[in-house]
N, C-alpha and C. Protein backbone atom coordinates (compact mmCIF):
# COMPACT_ATOMS: atom_id res chain seq x y z
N UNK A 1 30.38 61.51 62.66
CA UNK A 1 31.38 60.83 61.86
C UNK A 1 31.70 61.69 60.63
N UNK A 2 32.54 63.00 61.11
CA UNK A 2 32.57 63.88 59.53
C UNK A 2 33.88 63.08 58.63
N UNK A 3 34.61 62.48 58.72
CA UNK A 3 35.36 61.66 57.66
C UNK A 3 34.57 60.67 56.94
N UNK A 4 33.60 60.74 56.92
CA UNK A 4 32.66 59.57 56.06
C UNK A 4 32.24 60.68 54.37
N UNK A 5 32.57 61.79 54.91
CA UNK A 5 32.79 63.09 53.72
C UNK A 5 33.11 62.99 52.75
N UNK A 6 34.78 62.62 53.74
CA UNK A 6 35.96 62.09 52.49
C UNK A 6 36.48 61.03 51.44
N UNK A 7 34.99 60.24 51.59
CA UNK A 7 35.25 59.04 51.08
C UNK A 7 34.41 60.02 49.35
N UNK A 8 34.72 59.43 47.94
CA UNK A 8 34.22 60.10 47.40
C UNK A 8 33.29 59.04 46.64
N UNK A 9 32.16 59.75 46.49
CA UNK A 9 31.26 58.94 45.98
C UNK A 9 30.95 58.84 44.63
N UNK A 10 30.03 57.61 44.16
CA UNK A 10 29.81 57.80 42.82
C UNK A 10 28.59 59.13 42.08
N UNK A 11 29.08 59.66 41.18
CA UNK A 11 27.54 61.09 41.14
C UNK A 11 26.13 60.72 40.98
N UNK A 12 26.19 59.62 40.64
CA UNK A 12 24.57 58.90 40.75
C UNK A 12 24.21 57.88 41.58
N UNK A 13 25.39 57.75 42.56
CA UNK A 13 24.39 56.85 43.42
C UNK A 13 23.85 57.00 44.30
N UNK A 14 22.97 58.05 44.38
CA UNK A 14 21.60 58.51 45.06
C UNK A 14 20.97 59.45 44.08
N UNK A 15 20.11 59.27 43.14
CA UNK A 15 19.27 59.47 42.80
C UNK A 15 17.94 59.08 42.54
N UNK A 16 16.97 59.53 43.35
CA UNK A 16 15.79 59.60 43.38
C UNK A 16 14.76 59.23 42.35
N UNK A 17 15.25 60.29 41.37
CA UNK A 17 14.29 59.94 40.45
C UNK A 17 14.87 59.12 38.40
N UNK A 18 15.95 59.41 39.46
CA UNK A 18 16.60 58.63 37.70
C UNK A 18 17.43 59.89 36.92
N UNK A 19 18.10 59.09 36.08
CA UNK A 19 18.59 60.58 35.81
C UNK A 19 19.22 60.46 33.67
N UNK A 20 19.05 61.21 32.65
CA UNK A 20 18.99 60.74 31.65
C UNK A 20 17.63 60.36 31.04
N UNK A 21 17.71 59.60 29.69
CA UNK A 21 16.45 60.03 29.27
C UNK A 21 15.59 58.84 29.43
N UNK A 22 15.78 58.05 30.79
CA UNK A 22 14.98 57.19 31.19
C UNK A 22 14.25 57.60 32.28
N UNK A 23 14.27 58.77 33.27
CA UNK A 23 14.42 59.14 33.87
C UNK A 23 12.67 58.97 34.73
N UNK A 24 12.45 59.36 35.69
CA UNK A 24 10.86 59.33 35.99
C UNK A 24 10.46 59.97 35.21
N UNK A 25 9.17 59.39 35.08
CA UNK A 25 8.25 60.44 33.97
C UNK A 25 7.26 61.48 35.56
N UNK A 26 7.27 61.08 36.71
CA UNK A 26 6.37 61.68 37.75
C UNK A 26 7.36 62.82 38.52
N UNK A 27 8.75 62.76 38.09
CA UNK A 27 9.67 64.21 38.79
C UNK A 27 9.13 64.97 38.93
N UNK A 28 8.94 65.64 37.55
CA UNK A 28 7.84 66.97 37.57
C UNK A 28 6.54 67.23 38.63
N UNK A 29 5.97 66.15 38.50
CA UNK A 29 4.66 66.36 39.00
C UNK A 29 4.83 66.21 40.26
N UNK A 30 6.16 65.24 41.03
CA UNK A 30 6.28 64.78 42.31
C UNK A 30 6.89 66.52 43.02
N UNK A 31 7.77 66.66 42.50
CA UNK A 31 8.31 68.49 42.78
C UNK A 31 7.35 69.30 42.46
N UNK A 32 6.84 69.59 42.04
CA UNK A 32 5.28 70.64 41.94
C UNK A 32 4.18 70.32 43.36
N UNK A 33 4.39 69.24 43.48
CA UNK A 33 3.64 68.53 44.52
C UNK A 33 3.93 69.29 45.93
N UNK A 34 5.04 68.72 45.95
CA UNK A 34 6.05 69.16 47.55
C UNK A 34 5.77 70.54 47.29
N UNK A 35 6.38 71.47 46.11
CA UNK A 35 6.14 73.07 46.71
C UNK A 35 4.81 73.44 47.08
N UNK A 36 3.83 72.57 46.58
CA UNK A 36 2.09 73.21 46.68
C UNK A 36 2.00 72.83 48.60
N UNK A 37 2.41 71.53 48.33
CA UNK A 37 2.66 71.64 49.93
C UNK A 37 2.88 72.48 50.63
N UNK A 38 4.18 72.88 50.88
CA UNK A 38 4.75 73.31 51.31
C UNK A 38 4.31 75.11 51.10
N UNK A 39 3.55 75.57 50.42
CA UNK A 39 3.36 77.11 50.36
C UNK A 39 2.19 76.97 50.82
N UNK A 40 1.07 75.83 51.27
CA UNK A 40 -0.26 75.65 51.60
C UNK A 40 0.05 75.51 53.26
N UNK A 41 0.86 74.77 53.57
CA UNK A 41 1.69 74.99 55.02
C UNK A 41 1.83 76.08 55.51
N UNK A 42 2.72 76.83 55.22
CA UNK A 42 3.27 78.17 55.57
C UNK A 42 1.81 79.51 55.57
N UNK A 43 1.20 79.27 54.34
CA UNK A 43 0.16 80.01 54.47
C UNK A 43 -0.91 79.95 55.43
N UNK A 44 -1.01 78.98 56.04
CA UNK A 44 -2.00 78.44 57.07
C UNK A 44 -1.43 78.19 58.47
N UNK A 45 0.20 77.81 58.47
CA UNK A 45 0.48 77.90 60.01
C UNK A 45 1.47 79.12 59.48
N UNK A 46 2.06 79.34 60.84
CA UNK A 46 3.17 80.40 61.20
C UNK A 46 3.81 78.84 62.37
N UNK A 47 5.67 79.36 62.20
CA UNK A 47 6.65 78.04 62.95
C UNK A 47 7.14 79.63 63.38
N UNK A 48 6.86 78.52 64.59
CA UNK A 48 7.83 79.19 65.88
C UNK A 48 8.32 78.29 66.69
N UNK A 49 9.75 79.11 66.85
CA UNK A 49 10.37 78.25 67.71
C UNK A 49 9.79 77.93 69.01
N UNK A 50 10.32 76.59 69.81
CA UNK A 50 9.86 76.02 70.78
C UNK A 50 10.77 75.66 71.23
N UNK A 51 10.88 75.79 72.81
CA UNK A 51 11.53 75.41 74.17
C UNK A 51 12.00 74.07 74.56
N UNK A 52 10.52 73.25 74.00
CA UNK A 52 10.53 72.01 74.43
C UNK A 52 9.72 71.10 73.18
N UNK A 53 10.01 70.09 73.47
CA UNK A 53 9.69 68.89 72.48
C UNK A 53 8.38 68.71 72.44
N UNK A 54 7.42 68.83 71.58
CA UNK A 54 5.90 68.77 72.03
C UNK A 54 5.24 67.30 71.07
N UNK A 55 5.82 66.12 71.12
CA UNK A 55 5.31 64.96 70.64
C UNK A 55 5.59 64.98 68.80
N UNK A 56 6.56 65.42 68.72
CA UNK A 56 6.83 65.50 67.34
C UNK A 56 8.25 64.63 66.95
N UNK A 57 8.27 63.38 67.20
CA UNK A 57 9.52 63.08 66.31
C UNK A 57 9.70 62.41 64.90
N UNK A 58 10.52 62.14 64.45
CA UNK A 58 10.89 61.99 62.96
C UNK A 58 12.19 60.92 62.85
N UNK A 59 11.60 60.20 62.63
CA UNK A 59 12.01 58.70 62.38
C UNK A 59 12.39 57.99 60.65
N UNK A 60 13.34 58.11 60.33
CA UNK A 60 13.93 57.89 58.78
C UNK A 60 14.71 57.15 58.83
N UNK A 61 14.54 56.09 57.98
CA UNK A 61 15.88 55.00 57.64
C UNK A 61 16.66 54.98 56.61
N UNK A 62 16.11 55.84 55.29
CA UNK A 62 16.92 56.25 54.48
C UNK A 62 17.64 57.07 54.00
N UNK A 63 17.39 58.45 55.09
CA UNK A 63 17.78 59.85 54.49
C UNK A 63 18.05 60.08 55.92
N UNK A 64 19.09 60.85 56.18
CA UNK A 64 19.73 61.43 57.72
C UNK A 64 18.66 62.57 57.49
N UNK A 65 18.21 62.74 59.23
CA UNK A 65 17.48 63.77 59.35
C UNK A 65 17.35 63.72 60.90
N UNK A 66 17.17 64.25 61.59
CA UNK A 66 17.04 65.05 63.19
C UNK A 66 16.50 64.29 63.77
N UNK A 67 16.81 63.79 64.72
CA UNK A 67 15.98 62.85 65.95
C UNK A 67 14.71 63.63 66.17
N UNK A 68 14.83 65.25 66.12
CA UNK A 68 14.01 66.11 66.97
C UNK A 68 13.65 67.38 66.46
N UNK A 69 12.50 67.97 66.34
CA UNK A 69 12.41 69.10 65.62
C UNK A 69 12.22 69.99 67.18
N UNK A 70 12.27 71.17 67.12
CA UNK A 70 12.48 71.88 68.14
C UNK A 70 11.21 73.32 67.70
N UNK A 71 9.91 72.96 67.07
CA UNK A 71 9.54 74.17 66.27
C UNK A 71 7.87 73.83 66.81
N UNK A 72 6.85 74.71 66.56
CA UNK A 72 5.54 74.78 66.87
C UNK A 72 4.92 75.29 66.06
N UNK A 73 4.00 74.27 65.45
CA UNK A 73 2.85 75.04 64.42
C UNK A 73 1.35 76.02 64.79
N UNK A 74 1.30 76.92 64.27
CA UNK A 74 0.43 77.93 65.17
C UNK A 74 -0.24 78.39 64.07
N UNK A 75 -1.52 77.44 64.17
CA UNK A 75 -2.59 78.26 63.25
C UNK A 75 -3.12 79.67 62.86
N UNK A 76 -3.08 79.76 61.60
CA UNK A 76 -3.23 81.27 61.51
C UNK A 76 -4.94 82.09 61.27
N UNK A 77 -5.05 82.88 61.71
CA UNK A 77 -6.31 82.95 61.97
C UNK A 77 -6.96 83.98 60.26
């Protein structure tokens, strides 16, 4: 449905963490979070692509995201 594009939206109505000087006080710490993740991931597996679906799906009701990831985590030795 790419005409749902064109509708124009308001600039804050999706924000996460607030925005102004009420804003979360845990942003910071919640984004520091995700990258430690995320570089502790990568350092420990290697993603490779995959052929086939290997019991991995991803199920979200609030944020559009992929029925299906198409990728394989491969421990690194």
């Amino acid at each position: 449905y790419p005409e749902r594009h064109l509708e124009k939206r308001h600039p804050l109505a999706f924000m996460p963490f607030g925005v102004g000087p009420r804003n979360c006080v845990g942003m910071k710490f919640a984004l520091i979070e995700m990258k430690i993740v995320l570089t502790r991931l990568l350092k420990q597996y290697t993603i490779l692509k995959c052929d086939k679906l290997e019991n991995f799906t991803i199920i979200e009701k609030s944020v559009i995201t992929p029925n299906e990831v198409w990728i394989k985590l491969e421990k690194r030795f």
